[in-house]
PDB file of N, CA and C in Angstrom:
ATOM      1  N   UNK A   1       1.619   3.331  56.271  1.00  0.00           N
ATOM      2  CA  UNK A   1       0.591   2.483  55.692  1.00  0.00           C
ATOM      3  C   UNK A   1       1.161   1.076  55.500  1.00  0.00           C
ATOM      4  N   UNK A   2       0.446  -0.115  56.148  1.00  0.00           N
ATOM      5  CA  UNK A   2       0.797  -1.380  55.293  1.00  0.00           C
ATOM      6  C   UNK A   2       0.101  -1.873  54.762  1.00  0.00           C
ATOM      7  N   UNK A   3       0.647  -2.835  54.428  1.00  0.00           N
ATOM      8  CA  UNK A   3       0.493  -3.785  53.045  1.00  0.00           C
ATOM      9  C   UNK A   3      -0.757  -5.156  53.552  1.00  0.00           C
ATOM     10  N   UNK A   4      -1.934  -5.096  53.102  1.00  0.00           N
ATOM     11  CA  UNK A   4      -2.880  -6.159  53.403  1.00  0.00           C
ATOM     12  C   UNK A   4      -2.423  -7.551  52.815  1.00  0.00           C
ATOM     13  N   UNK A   5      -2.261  -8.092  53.457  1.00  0.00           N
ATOM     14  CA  UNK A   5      -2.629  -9.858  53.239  1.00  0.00           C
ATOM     15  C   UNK A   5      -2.573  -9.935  51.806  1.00  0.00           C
ATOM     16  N   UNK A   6      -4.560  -9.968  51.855  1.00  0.00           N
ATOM     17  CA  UNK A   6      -5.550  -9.507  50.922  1.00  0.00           C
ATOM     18  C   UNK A   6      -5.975  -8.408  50.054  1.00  0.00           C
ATOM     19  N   UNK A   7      -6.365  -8.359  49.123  1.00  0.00           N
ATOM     20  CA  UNK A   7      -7.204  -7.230  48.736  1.00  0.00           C
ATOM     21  C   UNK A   7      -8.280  -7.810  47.374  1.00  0.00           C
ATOM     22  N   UNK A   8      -9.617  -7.029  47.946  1.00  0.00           N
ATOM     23  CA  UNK A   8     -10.588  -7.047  47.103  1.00  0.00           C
ATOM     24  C   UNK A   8     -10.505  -6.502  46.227  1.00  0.00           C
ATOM     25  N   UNK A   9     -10.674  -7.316  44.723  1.00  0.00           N
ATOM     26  CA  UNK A   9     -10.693  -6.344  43.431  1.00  0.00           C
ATOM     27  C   UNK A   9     -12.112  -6.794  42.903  1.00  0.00           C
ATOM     28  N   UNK A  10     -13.020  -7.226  43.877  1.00  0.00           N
ATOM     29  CA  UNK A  10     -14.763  -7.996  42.631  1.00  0.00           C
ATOM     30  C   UNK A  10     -15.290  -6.830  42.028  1.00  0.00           C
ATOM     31  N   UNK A  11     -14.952  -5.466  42.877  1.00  0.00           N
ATOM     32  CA  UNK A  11     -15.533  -4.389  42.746  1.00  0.00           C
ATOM     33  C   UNK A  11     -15.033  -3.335  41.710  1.00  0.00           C
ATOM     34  N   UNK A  12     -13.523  -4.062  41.137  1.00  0.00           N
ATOM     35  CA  UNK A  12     -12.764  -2.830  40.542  1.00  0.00           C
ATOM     36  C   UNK A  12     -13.354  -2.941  38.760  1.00  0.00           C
ATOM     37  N   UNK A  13     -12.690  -1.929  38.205  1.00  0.00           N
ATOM     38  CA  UNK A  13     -13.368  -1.500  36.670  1.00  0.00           C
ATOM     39  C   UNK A  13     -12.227  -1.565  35.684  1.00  0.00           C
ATOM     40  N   UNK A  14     -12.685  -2.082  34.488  1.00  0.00           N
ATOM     41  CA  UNK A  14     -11.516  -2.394  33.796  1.00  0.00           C
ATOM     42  C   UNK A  14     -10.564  -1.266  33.306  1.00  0.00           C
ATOM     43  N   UNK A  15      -9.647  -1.013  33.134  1.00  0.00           N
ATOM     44  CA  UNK A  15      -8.728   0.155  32.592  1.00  0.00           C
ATOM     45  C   UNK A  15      -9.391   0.418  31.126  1.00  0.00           C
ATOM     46  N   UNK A  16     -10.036   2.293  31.272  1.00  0.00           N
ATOM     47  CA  UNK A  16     -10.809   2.242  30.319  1.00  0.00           C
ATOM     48  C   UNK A  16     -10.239   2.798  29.015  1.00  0.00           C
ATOM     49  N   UNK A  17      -8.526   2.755  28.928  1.00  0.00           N
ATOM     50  CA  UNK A  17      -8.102   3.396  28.233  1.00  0.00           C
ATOM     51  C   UNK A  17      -6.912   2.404  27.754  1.00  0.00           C
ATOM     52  N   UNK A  18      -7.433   0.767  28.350  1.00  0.00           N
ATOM     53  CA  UNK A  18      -7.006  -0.188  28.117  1.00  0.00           C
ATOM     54  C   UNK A  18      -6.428  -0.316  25.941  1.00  0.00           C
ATOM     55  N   UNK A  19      -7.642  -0.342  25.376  1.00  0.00           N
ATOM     56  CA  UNK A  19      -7.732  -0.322  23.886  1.00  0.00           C
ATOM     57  C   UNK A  19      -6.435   0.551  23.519  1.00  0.00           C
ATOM     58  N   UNK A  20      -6.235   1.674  24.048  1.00  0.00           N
ATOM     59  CA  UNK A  20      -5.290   2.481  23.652  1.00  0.00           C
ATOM     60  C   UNK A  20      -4.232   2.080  24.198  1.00  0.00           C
ATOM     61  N   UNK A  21      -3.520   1.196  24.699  1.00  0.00           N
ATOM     62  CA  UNK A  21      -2.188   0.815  24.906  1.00  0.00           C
ATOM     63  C   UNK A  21      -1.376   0.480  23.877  1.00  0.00           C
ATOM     64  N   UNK A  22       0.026   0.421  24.034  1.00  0.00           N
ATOM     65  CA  UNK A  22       0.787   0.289  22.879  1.00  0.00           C
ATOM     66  C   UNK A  22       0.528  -1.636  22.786  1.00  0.00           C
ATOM     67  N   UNK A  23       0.967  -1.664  21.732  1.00  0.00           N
ATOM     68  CA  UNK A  23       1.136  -3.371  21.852  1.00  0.00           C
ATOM     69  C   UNK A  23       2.237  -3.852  21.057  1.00  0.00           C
ATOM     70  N   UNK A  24       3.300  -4.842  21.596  1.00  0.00           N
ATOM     71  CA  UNK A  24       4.422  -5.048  21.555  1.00  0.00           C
ATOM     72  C   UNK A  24       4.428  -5.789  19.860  1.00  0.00           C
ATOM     73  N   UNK A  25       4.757  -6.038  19.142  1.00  0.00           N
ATOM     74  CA  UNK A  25       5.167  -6.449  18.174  1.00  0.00           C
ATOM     75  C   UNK A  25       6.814  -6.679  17.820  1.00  0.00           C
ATOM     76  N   UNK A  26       7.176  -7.794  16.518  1.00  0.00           N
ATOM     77  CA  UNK A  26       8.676  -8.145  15.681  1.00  0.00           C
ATOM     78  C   UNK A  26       8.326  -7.340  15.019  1.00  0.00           C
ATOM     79  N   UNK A  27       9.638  -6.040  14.517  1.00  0.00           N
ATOM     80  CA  UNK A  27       9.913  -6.009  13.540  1.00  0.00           C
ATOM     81  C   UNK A  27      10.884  -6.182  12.725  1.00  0.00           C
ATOM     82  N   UNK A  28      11.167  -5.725  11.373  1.00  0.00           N
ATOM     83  CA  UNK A  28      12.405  -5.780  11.108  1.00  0.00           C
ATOM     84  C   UNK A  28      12.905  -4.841  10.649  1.00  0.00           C
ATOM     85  N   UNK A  29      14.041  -4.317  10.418  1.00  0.00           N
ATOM     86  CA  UNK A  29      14.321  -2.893   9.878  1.00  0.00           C
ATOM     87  C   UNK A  29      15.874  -3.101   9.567  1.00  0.00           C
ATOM     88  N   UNK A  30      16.144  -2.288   7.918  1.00  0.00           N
ATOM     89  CA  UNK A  30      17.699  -2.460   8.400  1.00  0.00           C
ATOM     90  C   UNK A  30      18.280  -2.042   9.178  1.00  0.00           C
ATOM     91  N   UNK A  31      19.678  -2.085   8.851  1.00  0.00           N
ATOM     92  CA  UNK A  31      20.693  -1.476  10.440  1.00  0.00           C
ATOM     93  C   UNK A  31      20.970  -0.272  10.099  1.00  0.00           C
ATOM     94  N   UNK A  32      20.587   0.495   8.620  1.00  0.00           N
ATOM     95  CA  UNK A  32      20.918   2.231   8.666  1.00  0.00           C
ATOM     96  C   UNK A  32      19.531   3.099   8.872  1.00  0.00           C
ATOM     97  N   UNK A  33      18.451   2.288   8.800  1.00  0.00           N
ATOM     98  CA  UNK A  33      17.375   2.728   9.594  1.00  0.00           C
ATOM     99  C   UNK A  33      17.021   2.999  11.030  1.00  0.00           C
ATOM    100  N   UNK A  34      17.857   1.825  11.499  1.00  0.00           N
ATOM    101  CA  UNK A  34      17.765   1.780  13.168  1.00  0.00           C
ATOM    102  C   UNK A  34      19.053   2.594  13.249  1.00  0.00           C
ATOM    103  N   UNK A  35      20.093   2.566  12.920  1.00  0.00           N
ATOM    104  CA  UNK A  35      21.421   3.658  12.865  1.00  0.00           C
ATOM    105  C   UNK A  35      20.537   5.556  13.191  1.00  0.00           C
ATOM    106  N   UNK A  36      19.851   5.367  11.896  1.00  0.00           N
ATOM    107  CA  UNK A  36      19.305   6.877  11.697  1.00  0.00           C
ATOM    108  C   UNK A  36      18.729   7.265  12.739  1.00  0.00           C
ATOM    109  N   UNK A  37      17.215   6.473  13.004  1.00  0.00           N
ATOM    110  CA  UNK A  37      16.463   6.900  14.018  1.00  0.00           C
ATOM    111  C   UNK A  37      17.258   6.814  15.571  1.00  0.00           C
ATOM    112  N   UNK A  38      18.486   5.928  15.905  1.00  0.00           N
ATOM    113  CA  UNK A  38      19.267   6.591  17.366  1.00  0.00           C
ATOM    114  C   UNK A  38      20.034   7.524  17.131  1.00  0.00           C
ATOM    115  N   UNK A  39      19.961   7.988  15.701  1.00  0.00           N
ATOM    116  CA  UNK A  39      21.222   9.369  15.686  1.00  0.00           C
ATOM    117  C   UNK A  39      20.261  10.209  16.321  1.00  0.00           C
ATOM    118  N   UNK A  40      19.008  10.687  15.636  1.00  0.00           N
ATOM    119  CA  UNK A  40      18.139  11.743  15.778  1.00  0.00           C
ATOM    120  C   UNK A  40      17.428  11.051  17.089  1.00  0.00           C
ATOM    121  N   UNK A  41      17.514  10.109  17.974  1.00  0.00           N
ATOM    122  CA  UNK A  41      16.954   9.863  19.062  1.00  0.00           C
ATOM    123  C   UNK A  41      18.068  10.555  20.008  1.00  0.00           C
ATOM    124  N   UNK A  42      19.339  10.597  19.716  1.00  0.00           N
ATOM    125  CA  UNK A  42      19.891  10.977  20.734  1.00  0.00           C
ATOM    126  C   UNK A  42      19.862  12.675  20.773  1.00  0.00           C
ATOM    127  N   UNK A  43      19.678  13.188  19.330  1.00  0.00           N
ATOM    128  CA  UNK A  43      20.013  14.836  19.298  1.00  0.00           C
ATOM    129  C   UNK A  43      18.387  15.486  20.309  1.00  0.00           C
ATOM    130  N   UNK A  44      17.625  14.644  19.976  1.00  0.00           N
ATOM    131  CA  UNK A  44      16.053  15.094  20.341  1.00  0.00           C
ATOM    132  C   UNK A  44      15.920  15.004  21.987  1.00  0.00           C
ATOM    133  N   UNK A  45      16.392  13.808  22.347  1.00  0.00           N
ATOM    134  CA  UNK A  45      16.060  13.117  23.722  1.00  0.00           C
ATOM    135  C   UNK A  45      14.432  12.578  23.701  1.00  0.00           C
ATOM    136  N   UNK A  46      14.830  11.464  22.723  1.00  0.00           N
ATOM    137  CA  UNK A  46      13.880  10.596  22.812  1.00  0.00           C
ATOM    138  C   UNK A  46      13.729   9.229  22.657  1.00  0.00           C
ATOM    139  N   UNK A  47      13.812   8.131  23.352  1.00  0.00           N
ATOM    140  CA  UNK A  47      14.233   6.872  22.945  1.00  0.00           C
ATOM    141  C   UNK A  47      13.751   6.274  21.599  1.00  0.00           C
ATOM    142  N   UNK A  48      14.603   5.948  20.760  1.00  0.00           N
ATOM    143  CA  UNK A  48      14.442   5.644  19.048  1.00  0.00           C
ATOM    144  C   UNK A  48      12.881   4.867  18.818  1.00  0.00           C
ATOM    145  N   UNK A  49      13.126   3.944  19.786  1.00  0.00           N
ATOM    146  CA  UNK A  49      11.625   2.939  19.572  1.00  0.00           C
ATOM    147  C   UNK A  49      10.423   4.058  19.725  1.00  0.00           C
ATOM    148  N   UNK A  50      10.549   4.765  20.672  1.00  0.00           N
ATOM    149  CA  UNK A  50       9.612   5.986  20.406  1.00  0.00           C
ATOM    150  C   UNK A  50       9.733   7.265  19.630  1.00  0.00           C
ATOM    151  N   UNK A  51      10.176   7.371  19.115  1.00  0.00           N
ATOM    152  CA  UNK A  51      10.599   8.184  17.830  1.00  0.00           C
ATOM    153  C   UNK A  51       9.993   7.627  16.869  1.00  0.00           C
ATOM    154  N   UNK A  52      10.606   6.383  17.098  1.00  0.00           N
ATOM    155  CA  UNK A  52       9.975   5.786  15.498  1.00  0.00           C
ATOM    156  C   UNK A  52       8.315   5.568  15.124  1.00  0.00           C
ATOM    157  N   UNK A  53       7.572   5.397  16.770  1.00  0.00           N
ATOM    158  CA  UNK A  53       6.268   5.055  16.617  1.00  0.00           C
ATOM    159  C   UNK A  53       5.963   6.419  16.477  1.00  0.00           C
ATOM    160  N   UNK A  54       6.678   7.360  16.942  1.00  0.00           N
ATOM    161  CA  UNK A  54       5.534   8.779  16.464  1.00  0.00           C
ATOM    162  C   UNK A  54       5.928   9.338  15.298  1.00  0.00           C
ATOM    163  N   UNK A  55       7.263   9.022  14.173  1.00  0.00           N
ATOM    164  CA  UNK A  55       7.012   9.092  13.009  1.00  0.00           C
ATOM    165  C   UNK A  55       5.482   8.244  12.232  1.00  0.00           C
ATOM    166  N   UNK A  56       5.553   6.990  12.878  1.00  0.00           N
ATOM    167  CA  UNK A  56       4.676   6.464  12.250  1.00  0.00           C
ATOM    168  C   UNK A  56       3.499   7.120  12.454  1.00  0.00           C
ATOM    169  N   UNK A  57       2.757   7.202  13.535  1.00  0.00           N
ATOM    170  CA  UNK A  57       1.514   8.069  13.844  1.00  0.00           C
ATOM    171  C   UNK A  57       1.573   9.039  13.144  1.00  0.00           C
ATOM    172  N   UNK A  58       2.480  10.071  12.957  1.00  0.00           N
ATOM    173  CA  UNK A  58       2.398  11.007  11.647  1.00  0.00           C
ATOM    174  C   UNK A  58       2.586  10.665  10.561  1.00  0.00           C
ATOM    175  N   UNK A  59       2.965   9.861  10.038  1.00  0.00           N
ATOM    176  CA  UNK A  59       2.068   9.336   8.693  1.00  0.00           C
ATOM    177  C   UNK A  59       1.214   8.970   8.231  1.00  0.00           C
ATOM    178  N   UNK A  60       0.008   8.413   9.816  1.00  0.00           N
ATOM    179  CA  UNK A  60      -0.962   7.735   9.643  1.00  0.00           C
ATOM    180  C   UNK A  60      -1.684   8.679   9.967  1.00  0.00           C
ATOM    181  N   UNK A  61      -1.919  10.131  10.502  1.00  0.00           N
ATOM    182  CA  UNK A  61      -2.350  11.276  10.934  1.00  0.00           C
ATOM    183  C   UNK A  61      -2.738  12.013   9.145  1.00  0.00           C
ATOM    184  N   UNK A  62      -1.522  12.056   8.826  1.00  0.00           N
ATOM    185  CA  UNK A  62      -1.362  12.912   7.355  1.00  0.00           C
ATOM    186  C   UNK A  62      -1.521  11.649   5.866  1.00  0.00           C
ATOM    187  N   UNK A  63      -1.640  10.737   6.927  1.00  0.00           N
ATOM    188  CA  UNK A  63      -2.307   9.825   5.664  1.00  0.00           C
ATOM    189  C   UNK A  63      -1.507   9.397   4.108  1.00  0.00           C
ATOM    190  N   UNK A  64       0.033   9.472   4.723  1.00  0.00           N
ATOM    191  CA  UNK A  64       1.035   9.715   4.245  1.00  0.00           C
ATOM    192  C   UNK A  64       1.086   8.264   3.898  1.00  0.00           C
ATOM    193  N   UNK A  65       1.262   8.068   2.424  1.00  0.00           N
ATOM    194  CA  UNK A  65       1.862   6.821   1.717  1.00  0.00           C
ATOM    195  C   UNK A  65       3.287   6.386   1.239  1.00  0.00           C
ATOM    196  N   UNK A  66       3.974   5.272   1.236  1.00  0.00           N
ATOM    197  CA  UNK A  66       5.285   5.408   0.973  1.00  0.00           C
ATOM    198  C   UNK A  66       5.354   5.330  -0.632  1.00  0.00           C
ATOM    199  N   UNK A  67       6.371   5.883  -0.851  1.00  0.00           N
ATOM    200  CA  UNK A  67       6.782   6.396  -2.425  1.00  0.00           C
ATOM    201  C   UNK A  67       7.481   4.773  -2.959  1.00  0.00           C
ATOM    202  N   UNK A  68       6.988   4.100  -3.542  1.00  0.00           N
ATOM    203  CA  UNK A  68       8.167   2.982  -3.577  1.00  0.00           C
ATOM    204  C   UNK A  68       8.254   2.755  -4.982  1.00  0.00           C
ATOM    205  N   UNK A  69       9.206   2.554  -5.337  1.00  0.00           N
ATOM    206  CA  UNK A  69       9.803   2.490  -6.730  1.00  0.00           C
ATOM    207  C   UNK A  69      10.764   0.822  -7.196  1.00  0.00           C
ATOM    208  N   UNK A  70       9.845  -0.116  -7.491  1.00  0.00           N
ATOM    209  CA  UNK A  70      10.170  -1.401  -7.192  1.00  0.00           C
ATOM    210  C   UNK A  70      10.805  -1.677  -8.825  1.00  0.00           C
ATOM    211  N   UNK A  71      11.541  -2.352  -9.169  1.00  0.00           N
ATOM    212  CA  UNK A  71      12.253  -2.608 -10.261  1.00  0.00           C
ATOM    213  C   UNK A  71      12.528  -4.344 -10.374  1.00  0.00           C
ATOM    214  N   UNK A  72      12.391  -4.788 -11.397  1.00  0.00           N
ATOM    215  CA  UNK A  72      12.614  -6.243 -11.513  1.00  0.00           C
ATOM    216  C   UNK A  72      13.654  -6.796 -11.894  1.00  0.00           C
ATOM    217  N   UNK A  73      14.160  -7.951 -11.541  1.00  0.00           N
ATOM    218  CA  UNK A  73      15.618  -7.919 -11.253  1.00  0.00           C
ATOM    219  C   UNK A  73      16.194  -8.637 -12.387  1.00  0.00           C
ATOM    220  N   UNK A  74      17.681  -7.766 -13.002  1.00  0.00           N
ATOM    221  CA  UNK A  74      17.841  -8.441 -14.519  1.00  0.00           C
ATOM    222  C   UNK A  74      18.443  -9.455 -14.914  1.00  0.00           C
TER     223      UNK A  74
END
């Protein structure tokens, strides 16, 4: 098979599962957070950045809130 010149796309349809793509974002995290999640990225076989987004999805699944315990400084 080769490769056209050209090619017509007037006719093509948008990717309908477009909405559901990941989308890149900064974050920040400390370094024993990002430490943690490549320990357990490497025991699992799963790259950490994706580890970490499907912890998150299961929190947002189970509707899971963080516990935070903020103190004012003396």
């Amino acid at each position: 098979m080769t490769m056209r010149k050209e090619y017509d796309f007037s006719a093509a349809r948008k990717n309908p599962y477009a909405a559901r793509l990941k989308k890149q974002i900064t974050i920040r995290l400390d370094q024993d957070a990002i430490d943690y999640f490549k320990a357990v990225s490497s025991e699992v076989g799963i790259p950490y950045q994706s580890l970490i987004n499907l912890y998150l999805r299961d929190c947002v699944t189970a509707r899971r809130r963080p516990r935070l315990n903020w103190r004012a400084a003396a």
